[in-house]
Protein backbone atom coordinates (compact mmCIF):
# COMPACT_ATOMS: atom_id res chain seq x y z
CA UNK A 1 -1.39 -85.53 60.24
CA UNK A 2 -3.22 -82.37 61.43
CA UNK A 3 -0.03 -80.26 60.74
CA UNK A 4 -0.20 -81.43 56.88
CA UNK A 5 -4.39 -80.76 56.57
CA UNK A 6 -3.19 -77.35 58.07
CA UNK A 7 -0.89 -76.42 55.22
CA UNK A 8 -2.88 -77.65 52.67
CA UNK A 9 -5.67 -75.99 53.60
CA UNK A 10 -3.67 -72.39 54.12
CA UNK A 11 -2.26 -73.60 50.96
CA UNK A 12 -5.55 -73.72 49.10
CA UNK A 13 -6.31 -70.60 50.81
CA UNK A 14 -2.98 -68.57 49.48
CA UNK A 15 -3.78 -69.83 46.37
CA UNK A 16 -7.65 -68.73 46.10
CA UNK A 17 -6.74 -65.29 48.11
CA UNK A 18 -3.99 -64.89 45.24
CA UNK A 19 -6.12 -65.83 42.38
CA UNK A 20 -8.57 -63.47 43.59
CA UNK A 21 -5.96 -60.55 44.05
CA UNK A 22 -5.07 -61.13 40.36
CA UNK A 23 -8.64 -61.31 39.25
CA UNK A 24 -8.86 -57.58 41.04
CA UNK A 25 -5.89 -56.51 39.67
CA UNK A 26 -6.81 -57.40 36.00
CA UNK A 27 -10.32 -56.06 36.53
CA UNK A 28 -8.52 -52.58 37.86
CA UNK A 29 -6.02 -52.65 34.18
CA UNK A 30 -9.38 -53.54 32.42
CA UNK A 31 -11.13 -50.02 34.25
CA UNK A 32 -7.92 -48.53 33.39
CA UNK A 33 -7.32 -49.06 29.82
CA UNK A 34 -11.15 -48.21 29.65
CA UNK A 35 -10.80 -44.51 31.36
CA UNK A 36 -7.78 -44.32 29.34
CA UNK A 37 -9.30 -44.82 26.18
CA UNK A 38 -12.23 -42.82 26.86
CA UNK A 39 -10.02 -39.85 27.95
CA UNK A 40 -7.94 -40.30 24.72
CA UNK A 41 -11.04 -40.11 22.85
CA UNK A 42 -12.67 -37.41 24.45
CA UNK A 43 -8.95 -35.40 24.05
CA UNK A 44 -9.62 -36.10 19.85
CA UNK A 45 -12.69 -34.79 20.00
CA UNK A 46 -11.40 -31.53 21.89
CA UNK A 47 -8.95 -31.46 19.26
CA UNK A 48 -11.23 -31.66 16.54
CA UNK A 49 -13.49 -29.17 18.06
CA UNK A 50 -10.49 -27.33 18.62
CA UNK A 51 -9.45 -27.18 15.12
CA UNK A 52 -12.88 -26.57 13.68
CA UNK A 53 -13.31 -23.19 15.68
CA UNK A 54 -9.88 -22.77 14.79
CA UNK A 55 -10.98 -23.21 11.08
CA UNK A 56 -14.27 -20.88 11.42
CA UNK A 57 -12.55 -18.13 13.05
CA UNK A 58 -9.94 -17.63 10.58
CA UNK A 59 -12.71 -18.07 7.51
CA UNK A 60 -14.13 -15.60 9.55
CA UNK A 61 -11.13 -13.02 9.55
CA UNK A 62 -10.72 -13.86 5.71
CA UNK A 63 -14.60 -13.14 5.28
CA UNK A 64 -14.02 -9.72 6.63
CA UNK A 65 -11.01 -8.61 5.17
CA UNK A 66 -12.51 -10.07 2.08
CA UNK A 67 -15.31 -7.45 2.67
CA UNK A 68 -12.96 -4.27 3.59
CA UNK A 69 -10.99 -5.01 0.80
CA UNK A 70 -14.13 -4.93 -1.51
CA UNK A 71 -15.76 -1.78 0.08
CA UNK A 72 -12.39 0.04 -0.35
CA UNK A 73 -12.10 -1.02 -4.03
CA UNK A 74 -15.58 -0.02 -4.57
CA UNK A 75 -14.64 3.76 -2.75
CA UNK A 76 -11.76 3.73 -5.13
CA UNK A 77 -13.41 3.37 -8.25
CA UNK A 78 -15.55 5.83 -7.05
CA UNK A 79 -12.63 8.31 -6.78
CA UNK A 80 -11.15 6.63 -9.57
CA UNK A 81 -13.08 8.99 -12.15
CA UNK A 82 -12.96 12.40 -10.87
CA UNK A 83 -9.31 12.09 -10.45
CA UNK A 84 -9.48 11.40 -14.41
CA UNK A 85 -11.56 14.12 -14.80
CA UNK A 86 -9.08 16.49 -12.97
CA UNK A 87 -5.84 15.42 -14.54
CA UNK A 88 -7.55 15.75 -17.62
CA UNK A 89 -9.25 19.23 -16.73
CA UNK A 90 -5.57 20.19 -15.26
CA UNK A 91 -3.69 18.42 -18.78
CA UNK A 92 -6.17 20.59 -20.93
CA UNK A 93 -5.46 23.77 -18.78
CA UNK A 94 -2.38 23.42 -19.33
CA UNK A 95 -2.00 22.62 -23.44
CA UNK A 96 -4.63 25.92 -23.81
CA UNK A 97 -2.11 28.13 -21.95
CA UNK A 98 0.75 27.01 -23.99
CA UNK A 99 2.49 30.06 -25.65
CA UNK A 100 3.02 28.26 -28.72
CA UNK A 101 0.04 26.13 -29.11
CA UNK A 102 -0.34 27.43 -32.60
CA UNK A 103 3.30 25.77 -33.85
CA UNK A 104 2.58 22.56 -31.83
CA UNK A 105 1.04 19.36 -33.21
CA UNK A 106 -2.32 18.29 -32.15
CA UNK A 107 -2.59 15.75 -29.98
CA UNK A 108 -5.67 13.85 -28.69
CA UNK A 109 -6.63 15.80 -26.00
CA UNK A 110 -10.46 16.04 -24.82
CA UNK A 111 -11.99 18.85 -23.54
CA UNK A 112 -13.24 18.23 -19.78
CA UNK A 113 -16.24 17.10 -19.75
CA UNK A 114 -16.06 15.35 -23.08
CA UNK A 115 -15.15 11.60 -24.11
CA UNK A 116 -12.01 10.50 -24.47
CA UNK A 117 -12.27 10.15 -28.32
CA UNK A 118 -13.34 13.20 -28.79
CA UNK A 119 -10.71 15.20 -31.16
CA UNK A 120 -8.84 18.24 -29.89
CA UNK A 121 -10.58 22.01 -30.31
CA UNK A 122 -9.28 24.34 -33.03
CA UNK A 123 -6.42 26.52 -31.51
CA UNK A 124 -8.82 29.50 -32.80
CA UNK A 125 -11.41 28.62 -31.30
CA UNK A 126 -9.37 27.40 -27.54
CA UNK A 127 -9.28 30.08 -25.16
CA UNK A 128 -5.38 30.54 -25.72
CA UNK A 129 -3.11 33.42 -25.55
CA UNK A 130 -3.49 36.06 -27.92
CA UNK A 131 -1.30 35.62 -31.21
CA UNK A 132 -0.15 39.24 -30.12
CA UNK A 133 1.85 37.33 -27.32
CA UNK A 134 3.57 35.24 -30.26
CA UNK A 135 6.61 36.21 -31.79
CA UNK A 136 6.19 36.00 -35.52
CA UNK A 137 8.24 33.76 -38.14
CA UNK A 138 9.44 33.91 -41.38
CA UNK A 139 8.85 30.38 -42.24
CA UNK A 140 5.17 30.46 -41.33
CA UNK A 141 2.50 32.14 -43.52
CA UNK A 142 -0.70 31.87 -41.88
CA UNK A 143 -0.21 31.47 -38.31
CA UNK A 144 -4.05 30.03 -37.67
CA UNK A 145 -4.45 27.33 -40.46
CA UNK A 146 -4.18 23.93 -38.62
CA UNK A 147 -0.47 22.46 -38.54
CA UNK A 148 -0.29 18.12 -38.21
CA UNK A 149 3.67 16.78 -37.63
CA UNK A 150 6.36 19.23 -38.42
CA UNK A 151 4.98 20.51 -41.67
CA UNK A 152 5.17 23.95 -42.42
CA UNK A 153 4.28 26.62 -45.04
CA UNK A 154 7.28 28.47 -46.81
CA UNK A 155 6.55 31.89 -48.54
CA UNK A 156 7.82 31.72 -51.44
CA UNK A 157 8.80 34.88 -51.92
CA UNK A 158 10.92 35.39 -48.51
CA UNK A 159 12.69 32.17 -49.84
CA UNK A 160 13.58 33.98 -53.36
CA UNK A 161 14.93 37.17 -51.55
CA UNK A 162 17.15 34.67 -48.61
CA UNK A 163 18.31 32.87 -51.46
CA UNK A 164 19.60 36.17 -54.02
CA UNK A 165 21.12 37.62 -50.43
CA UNK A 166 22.55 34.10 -50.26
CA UNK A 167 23.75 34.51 -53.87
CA UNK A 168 25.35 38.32 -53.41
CA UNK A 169 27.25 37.24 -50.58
CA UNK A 170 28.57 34.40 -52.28
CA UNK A 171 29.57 37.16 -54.71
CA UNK A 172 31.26 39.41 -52.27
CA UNK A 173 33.49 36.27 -51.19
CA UNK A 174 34.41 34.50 -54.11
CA UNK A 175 33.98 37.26 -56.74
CA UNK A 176 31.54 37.52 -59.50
CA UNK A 177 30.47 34.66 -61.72
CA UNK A 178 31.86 34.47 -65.31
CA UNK A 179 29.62 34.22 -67.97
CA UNK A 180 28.82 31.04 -69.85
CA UNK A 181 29.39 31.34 -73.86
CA UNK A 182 27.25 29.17 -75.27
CA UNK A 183 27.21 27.49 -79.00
CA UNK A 184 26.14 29.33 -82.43
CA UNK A 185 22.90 27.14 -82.40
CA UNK A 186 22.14 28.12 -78.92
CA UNK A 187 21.62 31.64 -79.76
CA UNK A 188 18.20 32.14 -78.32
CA UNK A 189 19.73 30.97 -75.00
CA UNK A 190 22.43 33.52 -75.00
CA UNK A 191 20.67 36.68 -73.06
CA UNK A 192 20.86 38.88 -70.44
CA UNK A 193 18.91 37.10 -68.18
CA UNK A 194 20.65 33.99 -68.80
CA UNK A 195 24.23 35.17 -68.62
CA UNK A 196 25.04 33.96 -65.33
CA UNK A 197 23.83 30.75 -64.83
CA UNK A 198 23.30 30.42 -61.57
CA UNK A 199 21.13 33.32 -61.36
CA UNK A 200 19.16 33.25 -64.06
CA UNK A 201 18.34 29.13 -63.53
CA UNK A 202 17.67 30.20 -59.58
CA UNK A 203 15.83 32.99 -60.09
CA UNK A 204 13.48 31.17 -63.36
CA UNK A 205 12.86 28.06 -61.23
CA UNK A 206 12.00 30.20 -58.24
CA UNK A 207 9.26 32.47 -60.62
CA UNK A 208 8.01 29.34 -61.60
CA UNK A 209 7.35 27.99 -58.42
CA UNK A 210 6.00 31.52 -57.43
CA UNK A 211 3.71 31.33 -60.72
CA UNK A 212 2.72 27.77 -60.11
C-alpha cells in the first residue's frame, strides 16, 4: 500500500517536474524567436541604412562629376572662340598671300576681327602680292576688275589675230581655199573681200563683234 502512494506520488512529481521543463523550454523558443526576430530586423535596417549611404555617396560622385564636367565645358567655350578667331586670322592669311588671288573666285571669307557675314575685301584693296609677281594672260583684260565663277574677259582683238593664224595654218596644210562663184543676181556679193568665204564671213563677224 505504501509502495503504490510512493509511485504515484513520484509519478505526479515526474509529471509536474516535466511539465515544468517544457514550460521552460517553450518560454526559452519564445526568447529565442524574439532575439531572432529582433536581430533580423535590426540586420534590415543596417541594410537599408546601408543602401541609403550607398545611394548618397554615389549621387554624390555624380554631383561632382556633374560639376567638373560643367566647369570644363564652360573653359571650353571659353577657348572655343579664340580658336575661331585664329583659324580664321590663319585661313585669311593664307587666301591674301595666294599668288593668284586675282584669278580665284571669291569666297566668303571675313576679315579677322569682323563677323562672319561680312563679304570678302577687294583683291585691290587686300594686302596681296604685287601683280608684278603675276604672270600675265592673254585671255584676261583687266587683271583687277572683280572675277565671280570661272568667267572671264576675252580681248577681242587677240581672238581675231589667234583665229587668222589659225586660218593661215590651215592654209599651209590643206592648201588655199577656192573661191566661191556666186549667181548673176548676187553681184554685189561677189568682191574681194568676200572671195573666200571663210575669211571674209570670219573676219566680218569678228569686226562686228569688235564694233559692237
Amino acid at each position: 500500500m505504501f509502495e503504490l502512494k510512493f509511485q504515484e506520488k513520484e509519478k505526479k512529481r515526474y509529471q509536474a517536474e516535466q511539465q515544468r521543463f517544457d514550460l521552460k523550454h517553450q518560454r526559452q523558443l519564445e526568447e529565442l524567436r524574439a532575439m531572432s526576430d529582433a536581430t533580423i530586423k535590426e540586420l534590415e535596417q543596417l541594410q537599408n541604412e546601408k543602401r541609403k549611404m550607398l545611394l548618397e555617396h554615389e549621387t554624390l560622385k555624380l554631383k561632382q562629376r556633374e560639376e567638373a564636367f560643367s566647369i570644363e565645358l564652360k573653359e571650353w567655350k571659353a577657348k572655343l572662340k579664340p580658336r575661331k578667331q585664329k583659324l580664321e586670322d590663319k585661313l585669311y592669311r593664307e587666301m591674301c598671300s595666294a599668288k593668284y588671288i586675282q584669278y580665284l573666285p571669291k569666297v566668303s571669307i571675313p576679315e579677322p576681327g569682323s563677323s562672319s557675314t561680312d563679304s570678302v575685301p577687294d583683291p585691290d584693296t587686300a594686302s596681296v602680292a604685287s601683280a608684278s609677281s603675276v604672270p600675265s594672260s592673254p585671255f584676261i583684260q583687266d587683271a583687277h576688275r572683280p572675277i565671280w565663277g570661272h568667267q572671264r574677259t576675252w580681248s577681242t582683238g587677240k581672238l581675231e589675230e589667234t583665229f587668222a593664224q589659225q586660218l593661215e595654218e590651215q592654209e599651209r596644210v590643206y592648201g588655199p581655199i577656192t573661191p566661191l562663184a556666186l549667181p548673176s543676181d548676187l553681184t554685189d556679193l561677189n568682191t574681194d573681200s568676200c572671195s573666200r568665204i571663210g575669211i571674209g564671213s570670219t573676219r566680218s563677224s569678228l569686226s562686228s563683234v569688235s564694233e559692237g
